[in-house]
Protein backbone atom coordinates (compact mmCIF):
# COMPACT_ATOMS: atom_id res chain seq x y z
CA UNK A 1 -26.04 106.70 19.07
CA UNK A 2 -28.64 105.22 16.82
CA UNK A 3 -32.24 105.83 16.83
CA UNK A 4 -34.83 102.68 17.04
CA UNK A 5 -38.75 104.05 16.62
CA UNK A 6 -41.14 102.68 18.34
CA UNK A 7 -44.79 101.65 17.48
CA UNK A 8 -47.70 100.60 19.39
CA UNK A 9 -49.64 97.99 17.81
CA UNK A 10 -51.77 100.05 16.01
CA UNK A 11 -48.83 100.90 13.94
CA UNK A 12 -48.39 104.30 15.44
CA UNK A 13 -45.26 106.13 16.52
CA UNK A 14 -44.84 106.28 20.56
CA UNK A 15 -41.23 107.05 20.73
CA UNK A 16 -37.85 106.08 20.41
CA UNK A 17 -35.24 104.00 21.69
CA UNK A 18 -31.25 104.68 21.67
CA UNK A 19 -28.56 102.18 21.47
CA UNK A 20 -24.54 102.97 21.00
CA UNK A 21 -23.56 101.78 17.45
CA UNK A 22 -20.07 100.69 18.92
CA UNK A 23 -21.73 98.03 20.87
CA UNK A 24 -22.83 96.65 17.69
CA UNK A 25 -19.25 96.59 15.98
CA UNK A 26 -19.24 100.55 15.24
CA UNK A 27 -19.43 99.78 10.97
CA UNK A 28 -21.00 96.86 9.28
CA UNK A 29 -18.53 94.03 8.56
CA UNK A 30 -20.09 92.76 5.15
CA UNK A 31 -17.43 89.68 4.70
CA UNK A 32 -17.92 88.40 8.81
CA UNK A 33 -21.41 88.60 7.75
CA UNK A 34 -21.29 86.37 4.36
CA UNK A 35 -18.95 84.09 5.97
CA UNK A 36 -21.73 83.49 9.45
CA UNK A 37 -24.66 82.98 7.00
CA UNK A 38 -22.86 80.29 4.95
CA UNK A 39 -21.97 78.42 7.93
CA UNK A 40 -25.26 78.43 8.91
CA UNK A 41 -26.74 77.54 5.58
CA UNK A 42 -24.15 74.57 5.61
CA UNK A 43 -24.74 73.67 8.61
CA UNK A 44 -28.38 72.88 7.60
CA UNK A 45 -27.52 70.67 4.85
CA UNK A 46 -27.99 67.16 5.78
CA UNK A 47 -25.65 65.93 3.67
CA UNK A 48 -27.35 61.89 3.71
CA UNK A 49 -27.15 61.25 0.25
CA UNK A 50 -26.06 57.76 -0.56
CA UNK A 51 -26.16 56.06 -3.94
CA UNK A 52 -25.27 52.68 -4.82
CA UNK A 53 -21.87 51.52 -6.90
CA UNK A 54 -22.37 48.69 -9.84
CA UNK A 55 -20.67 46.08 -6.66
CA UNK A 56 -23.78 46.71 -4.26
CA UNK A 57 -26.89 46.45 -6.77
CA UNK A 58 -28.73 43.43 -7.21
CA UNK A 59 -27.88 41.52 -10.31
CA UNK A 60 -26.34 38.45 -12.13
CA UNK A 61 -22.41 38.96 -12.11
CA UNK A 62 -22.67 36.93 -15.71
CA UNK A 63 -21.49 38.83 -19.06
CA UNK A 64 -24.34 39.24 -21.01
CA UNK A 65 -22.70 37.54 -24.41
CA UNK A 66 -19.36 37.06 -25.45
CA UNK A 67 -16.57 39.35 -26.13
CA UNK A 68 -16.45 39.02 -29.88
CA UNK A 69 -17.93 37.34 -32.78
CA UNK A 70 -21.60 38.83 -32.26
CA UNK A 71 -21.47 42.00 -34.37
CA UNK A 72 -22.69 44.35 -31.47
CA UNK A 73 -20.66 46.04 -29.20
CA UNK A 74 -19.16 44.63 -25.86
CA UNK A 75 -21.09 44.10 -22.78
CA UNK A 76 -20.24 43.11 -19.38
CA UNK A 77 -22.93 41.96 -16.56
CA UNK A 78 -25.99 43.58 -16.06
CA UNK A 79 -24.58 45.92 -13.55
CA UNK A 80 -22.46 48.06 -15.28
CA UNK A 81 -23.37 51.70 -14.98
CA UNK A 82 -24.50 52.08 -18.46
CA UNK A 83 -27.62 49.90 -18.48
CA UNK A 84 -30.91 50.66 -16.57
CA UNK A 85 -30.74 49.53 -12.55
CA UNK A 86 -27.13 49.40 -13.19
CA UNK A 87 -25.02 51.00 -10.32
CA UNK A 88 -23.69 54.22 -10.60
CA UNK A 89 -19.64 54.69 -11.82
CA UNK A 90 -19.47 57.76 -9.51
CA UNK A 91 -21.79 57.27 -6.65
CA UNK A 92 -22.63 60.10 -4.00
CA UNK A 93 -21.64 59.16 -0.46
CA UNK A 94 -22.46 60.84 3.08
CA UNK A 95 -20.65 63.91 3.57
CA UNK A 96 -20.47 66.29 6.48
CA UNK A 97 -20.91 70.17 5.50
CA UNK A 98 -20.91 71.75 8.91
CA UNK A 99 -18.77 74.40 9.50
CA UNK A 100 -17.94 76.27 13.08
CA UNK A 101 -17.15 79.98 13.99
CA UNK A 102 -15.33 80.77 17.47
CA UNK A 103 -18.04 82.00 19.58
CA UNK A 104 -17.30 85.92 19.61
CA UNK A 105 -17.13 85.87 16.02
CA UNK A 106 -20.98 84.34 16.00
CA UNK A 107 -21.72 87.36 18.73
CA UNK A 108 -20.52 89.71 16.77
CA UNK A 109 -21.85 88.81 13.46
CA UNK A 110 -25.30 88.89 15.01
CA UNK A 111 -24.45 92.54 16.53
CA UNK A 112 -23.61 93.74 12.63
CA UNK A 113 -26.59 92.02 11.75
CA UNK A 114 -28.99 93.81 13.92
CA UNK A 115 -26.96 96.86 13.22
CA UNK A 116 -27.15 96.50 9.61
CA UNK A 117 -31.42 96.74 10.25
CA UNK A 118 -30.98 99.59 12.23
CA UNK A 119 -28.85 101.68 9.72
CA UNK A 120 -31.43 100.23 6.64
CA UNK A 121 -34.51 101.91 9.14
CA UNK A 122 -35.81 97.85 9.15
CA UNK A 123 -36.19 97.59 12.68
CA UNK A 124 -38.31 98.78 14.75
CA UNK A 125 -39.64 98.06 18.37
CA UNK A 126 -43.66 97.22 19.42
CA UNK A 127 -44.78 98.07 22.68
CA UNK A 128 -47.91 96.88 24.69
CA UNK A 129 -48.22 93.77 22.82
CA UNK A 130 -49.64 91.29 25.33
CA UNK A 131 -51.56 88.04 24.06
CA UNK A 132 -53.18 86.32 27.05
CA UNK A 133 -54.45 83.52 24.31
CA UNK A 134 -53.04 82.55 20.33
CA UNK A 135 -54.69 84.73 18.53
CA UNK A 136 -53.81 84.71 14.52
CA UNK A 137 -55.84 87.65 13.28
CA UNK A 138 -54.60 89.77 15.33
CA UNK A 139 -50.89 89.03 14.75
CA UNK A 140 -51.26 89.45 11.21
CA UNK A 141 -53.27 92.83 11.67
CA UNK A 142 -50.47 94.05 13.94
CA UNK A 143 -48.08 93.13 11.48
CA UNK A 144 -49.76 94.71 8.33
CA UNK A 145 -50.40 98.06 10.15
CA UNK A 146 -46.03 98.01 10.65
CA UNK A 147 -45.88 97.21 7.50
CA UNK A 148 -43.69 93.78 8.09
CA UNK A 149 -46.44 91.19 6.53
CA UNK A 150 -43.68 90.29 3.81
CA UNK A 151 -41.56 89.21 6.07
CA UNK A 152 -39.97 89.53 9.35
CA UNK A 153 -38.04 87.86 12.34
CA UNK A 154 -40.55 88.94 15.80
CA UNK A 155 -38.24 88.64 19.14
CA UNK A 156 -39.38 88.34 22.22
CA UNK A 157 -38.35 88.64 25.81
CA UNK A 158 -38.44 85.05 26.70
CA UNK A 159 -40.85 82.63 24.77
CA UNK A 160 -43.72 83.47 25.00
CA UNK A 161 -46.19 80.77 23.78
CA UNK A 162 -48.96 82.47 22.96
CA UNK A 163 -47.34 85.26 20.75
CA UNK A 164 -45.46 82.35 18.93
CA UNK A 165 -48.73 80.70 18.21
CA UNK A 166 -50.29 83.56 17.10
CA UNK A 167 -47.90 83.75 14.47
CA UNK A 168 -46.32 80.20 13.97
CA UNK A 169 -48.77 80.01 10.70
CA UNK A 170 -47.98 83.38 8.93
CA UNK A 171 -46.16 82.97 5.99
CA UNK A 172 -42.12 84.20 6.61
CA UNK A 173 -42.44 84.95 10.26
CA UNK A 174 -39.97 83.76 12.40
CA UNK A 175 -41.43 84.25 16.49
CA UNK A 176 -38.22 84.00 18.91
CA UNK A 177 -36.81 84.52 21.94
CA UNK A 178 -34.55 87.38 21.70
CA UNK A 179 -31.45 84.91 23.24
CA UNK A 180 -31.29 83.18 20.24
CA UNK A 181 -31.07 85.42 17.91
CA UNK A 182 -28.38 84.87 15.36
CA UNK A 183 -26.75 86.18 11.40
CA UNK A 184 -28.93 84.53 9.60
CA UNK A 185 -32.64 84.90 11.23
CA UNK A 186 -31.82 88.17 11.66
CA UNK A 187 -31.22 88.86 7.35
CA UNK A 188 -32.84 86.28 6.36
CA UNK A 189 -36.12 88.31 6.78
CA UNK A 190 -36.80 91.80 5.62
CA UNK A 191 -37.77 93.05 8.70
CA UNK A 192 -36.51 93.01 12.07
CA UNK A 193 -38.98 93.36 15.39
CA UNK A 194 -38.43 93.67 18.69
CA UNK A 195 -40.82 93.51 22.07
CA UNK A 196 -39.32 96.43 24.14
CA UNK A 197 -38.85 93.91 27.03
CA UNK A 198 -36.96 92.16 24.12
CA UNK A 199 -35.12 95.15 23.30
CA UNK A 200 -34.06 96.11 26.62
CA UNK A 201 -33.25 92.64 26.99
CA UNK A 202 -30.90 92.51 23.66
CA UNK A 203 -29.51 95.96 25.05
CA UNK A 204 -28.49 94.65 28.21
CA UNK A 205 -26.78 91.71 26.75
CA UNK A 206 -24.78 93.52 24.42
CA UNK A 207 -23.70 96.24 26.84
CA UNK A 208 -22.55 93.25 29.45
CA UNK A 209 -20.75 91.56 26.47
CA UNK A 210 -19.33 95.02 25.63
CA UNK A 211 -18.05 95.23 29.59
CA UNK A 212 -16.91 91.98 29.87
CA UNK A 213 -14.49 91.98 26.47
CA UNK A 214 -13.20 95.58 27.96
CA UNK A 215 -12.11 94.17 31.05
C-alpha cells in the first residue's frame, strides 16, 4: 500500500491516506509514459502553417531580361524563389500531428502518472479547503505554506468555480476536476494536489476500473 499525507491548509500534517500501488499499474512504466505525453504534446500542435509556392504569389510571369548576351547571370520572372516576395521552392503546407492511444492505455498512463508522484513524495492531499467566494490571496497562501507555489496541478471533486478562480491567475497552476485528469497535467507540474473528496473520488474510480478489467 502506499502512503499519501495529508495537510490542512495551514500546511500542517492531519493524517494519511492509503491507496494499493497495483491499482496504479504496480511499477512505473517510463516508455507508456513518454509515449502518452507526446501524443498529447502533438496533439496540441495546430499544425496550420501554409506558405505560398512561386505559382500562387502575385507577380508579372515576364523574364526579367534575356537569356544571354547581358553579362549577368540568368533570371527568370519575378517570382522565382530567389528574389524578395518571390514564392517559396519548398513551401510548408497543413499537416495533421494528432496521434491516438486506445483508451485503457490513456487510463493507465494517468494511473503511473499519479503513481510516479506518489513514489517521488509529490503528492499530497488538502483537507477542509472550502471557498464560498474567489479568493486569490488565499490560494496562493495555501499553496506556499505546502510548499507547491512553483508549480502544481490542484484536483478537485467536481469543478468547483470558486477554487478555480481563486487560482486561474497563479502562475503554473492548473485547477481541475479530478475526472479529467490525464499523463501530461499530471507531470507536467511539479506537484500533484488533491481535495480529499477528490481523492476519494480518484480512489473510487480506479478501484471500479480495477473491478471491472478483473471481471
Amino acid at each position: 500500500m502506499l502512503s499519501v499525507p495529508v495537510f490542512n491548509e495551514s500546511g500542517q500534517k492531519i493524517g494519511d491516506e492509503q491507496i494499493d500501488a497495483t491499482m496504479l499499474g504496480g511499477a512505473v512504466n517510463a516508455p507508456l509514459l513518454k509515449q502518452a505525453i507526446v501524443m498529447y504534446q502533438a496533439n496540441a500542435r495546430q499544425g496550420t502553417v501554409r506558405q505560398k509556392s512561386r505559382g500562387e504569389v502575385a507577380g508579372s510571369t515576364r523574364k526579367l531580361y534575356k537569356q544571354k548576351g547581358t553579362g549577368r547571370a540568368r533570371q527568370g520572372n519575378l517570382r522565382q524563389p530567389v528574389r524578395v516576395g518571390g514564392g517559396r521552392a519548398f513551401p510548408r503546407r497543413p499537416l495533421d500531428y494528432r496521434q491516438d492511444m486506445p483508451k485503457k492505455m490513456r487510463r493507465l498512463a494517468r494511473n503511473q502518472a499519479v503513481l510516479a508522484k506518489i513514489q517521488s513524495e509529490q503528492a499530497i492531499i488538502v483537507d477542509g479547503v472550502s471557498f464560498d467566494a474567489p479568493r486569490t490571496k488565499r490560494f496562493a497562501a495555501m499553496l506556499g505554506a505546502l510548499n507547491s507555489e512553483r508549480g502544481c496541478t490542484f484536483a478537485t471533486a467536481g469543478r468547483d468555480a470558486n477554487l478555480y478562480k481563486s487560482g486561474r491567475n497563479i502562475p503554473n497552476t492548473n485547477i481541475m476536476d479530478v475526472a479529467d485528469l490525464n499523463a501530461y497535467c499530471v507531470l507536467a507540474r511539479r506537484h500533484l494536489i488533491f481535495t480529499r473528496d477528490a481523492f476519494n473520488a480518484f480512489r473510487q474510480l480506479v478501484s471500479d476500473a480495477t473491478a471491472k478489467a478483473g471481471a
